[in-house]
Protein backbone atom coordinates (compact mmCIF):
# COMPACT_ATOMS: atom_id res chain seq x y z
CA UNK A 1 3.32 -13.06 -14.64
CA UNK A 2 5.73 -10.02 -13.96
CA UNK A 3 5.09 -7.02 -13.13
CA UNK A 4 6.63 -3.91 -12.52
CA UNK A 5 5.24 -1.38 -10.32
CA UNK A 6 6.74 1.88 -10.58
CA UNK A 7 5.90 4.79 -8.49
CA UNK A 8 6.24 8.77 -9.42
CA UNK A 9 9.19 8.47 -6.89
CA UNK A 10 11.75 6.09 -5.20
CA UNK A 11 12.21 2.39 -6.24
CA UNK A 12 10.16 0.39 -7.90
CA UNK A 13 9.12 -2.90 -6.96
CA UNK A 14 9.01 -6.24 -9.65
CA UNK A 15 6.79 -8.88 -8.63
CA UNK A 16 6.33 -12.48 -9.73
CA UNK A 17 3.63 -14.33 -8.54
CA UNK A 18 3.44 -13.35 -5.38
CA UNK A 19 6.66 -12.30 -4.06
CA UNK A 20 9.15 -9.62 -4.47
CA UNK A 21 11.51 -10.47 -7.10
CA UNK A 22 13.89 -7.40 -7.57
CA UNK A 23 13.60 -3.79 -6.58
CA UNK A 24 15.31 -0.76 -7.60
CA UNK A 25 15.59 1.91 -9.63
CA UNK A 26 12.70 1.76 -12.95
CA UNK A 27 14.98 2.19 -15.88
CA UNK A 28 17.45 -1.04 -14.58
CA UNK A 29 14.59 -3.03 -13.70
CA UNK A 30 12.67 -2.35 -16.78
CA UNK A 31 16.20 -3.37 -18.54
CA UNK A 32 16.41 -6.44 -16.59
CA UNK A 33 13.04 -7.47 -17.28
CA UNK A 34 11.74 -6.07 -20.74
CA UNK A 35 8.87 -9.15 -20.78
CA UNK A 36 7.45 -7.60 -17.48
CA UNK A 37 3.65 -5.40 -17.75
CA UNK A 38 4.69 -2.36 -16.19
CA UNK A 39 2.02 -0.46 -13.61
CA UNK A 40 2.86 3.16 -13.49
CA UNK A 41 1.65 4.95 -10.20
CA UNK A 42 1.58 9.04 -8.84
CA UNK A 43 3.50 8.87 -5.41
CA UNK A 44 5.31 6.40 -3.66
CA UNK A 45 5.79 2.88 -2.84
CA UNK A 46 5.53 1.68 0.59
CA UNK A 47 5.52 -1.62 2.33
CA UNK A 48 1.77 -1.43 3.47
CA UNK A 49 -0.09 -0.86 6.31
CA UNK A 50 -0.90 -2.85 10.04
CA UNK A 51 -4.05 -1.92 11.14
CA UNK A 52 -3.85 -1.99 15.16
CA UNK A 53 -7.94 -2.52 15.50
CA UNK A 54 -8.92 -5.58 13.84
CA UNK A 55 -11.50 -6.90 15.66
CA UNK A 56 -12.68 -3.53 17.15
CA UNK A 57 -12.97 -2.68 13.01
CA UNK A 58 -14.31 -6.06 11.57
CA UNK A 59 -16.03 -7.55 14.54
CA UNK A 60 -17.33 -5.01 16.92
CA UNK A 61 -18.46 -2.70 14.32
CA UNK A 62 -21.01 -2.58 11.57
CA UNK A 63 -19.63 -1.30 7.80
CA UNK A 64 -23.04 -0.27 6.24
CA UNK A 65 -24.03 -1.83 2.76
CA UNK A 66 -24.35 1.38 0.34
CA UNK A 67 -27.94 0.16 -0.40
CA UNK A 68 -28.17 1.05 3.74
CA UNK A 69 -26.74 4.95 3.31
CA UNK A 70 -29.81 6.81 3.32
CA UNK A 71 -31.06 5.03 6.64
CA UNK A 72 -27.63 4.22 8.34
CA UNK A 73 -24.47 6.73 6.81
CA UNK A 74 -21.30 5.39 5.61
CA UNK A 75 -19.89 5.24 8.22
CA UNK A 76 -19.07 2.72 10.19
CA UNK A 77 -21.18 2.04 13.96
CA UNK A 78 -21.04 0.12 16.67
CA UNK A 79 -22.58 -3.63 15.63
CA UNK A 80 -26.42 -4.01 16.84
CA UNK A 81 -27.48 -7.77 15.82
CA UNK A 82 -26.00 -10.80 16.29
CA UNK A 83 -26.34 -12.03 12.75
CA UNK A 84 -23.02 -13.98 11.90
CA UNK A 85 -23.84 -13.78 8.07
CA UNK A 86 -24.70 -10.13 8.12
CA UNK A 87 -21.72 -9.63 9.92
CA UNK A 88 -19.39 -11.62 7.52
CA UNK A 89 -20.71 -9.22 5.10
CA UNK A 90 -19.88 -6.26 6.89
CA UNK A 91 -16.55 -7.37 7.69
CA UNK A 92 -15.87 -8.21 3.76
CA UNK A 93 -16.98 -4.37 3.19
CA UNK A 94 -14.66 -3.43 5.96
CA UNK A 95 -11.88 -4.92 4.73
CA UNK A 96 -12.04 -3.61 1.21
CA UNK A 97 -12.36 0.03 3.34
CA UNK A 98 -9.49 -0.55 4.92
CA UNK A 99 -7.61 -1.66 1.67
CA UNK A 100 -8.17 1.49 0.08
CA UNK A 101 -6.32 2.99 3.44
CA UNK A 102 -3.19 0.84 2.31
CA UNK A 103 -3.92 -1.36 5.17
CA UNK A 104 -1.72 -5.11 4.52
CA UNK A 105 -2.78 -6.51 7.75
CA UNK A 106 -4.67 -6.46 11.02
CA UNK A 107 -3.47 -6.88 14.55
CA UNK A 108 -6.32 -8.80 17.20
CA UNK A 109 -7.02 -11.87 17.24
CA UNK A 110 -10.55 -12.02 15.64
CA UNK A 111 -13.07 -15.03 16.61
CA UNK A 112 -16.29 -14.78 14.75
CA UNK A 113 -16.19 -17.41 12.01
CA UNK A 114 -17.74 -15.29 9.13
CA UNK A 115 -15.32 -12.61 9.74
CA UNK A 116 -11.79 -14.55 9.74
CA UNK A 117 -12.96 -16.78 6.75
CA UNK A 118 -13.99 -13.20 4.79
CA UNK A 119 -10.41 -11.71 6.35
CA UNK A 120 -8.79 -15.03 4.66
CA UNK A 121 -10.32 -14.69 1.96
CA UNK A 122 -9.16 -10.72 1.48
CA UNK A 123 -5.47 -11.75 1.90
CA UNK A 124 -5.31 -9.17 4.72
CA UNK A 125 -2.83 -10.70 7.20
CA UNK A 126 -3.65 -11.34 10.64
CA UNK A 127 -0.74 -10.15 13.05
CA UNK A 128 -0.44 -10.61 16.90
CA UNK A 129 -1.18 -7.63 18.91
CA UNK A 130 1.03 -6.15 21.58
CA UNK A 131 -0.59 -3.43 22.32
CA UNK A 132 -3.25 -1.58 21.50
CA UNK A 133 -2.48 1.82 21.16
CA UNK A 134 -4.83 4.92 22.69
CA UNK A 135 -7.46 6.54 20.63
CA UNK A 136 -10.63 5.88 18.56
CA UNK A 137 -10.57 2.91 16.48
CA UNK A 138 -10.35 4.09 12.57
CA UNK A 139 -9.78 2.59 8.99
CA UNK A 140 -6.85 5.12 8.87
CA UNK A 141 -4.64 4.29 11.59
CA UNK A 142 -1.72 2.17 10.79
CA UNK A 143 1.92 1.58 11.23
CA UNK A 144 4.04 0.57 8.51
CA UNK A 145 5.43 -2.83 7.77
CA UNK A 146 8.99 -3.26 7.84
CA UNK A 147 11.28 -2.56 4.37
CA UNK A 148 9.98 -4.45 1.67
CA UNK A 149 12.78 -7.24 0.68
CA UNK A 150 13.65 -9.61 -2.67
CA UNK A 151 11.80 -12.85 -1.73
CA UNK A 152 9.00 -11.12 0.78
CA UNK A 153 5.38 -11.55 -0.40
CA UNK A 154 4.64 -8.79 -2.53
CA UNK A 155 2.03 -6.52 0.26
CA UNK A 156 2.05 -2.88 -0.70
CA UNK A 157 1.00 -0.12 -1.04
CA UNK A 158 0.98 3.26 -3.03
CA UNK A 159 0.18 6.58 -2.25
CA UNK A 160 -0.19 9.97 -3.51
CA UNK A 161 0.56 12.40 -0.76
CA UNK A 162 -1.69 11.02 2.14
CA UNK A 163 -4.16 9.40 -0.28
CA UNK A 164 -3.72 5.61 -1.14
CA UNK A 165 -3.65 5.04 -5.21
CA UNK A 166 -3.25 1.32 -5.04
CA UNK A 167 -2.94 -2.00 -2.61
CA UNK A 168 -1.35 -4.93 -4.29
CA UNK A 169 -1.55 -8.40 -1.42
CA UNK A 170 0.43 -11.46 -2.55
CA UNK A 171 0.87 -9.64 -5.81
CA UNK A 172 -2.66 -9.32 -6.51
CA UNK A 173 -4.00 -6.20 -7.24
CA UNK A 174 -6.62 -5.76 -4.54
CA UNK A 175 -7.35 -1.57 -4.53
CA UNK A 176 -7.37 1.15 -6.95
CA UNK A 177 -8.11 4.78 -6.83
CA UNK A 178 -10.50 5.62 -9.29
């Protein structure tokens, strides 16, 4: 199917499948492809997200389940059990966290089974890491991919100011902002 994202600014972005088939301006794309369902977003299209702290996010810390809130927070914490199933859940949770950060991919090489099958599974890349910069790990932090380009796989991301509106991975849409 094609689809034609179009941001409140800059180029918009026409995927098919799960690449990048044209980008440009709205009005010559929509032209170009009149068949195509047509997502209109606030802000701007960028390539996505990398994520320098995957397995300090999705392996060494614990993303509580919302039923957990009252006794743990929201937030995440520092991973206190050794339960590869609980933590397969926790990393699927993290990972749709992240997501709604505009985060594409992760950099680290994760090792706990549960976690890389539920980081598969996402369709959040995995990425070598060179270094790993200063600071407190955090769902925020990120560097952006390079230029999206015709034939790429179609990783994005949109966002309203600093706030992300949508997260499309191998043209799926994977995030929206309620």
């Amino acid at each position: 199917m094609l689809t034609i994202h179009a941001p409140g600014a800059g180029d918009s972005v026409v995927v098919e499948a799960s690449v990048v088939a044209a980008i440009g301006p709205y009005e010559e794309l929509a032209a170009a492809y009149p068949a195509a369902r047509v997502r209109r977003w606030p802000g701007v299209l960028l390539p996505g997200l990398v994520n320098p702290y995957g397995p300090e996010l999705l392996e060494q810390a614990y993303h509580p389940d919302p039923r957990e809130a009252d006794e743990l927070g929201v937030d995440p914490m520092p991973v206190f059990f050794t339960d590869e199933v609980r933590l397969g859940a926790s990393a699927r949770r993290g990972v749709q966290r992240l997501l709604a950060h505009g985060v594409v991919a992760v950099s680290g090489e994760l090792r706990v089974r549960a976690v890389v099958e539920a980081v598969r599974r996402s369709g959040v890349a995995v990425l070598p890491r060179a270094s790993l910069p200063s600071g407190t790990p955090s769902l925020a932090a990120g560097a952006a991919l390079p230029p999206l380009r015709v034939g790429d796989p179609a990783r994005f991301a949109v966002f309203d100011g600093a706030v992300c509106v949508a997260t499309v991975l191998d043209g799926r849409l994977v995030y929206r902002a309620r």
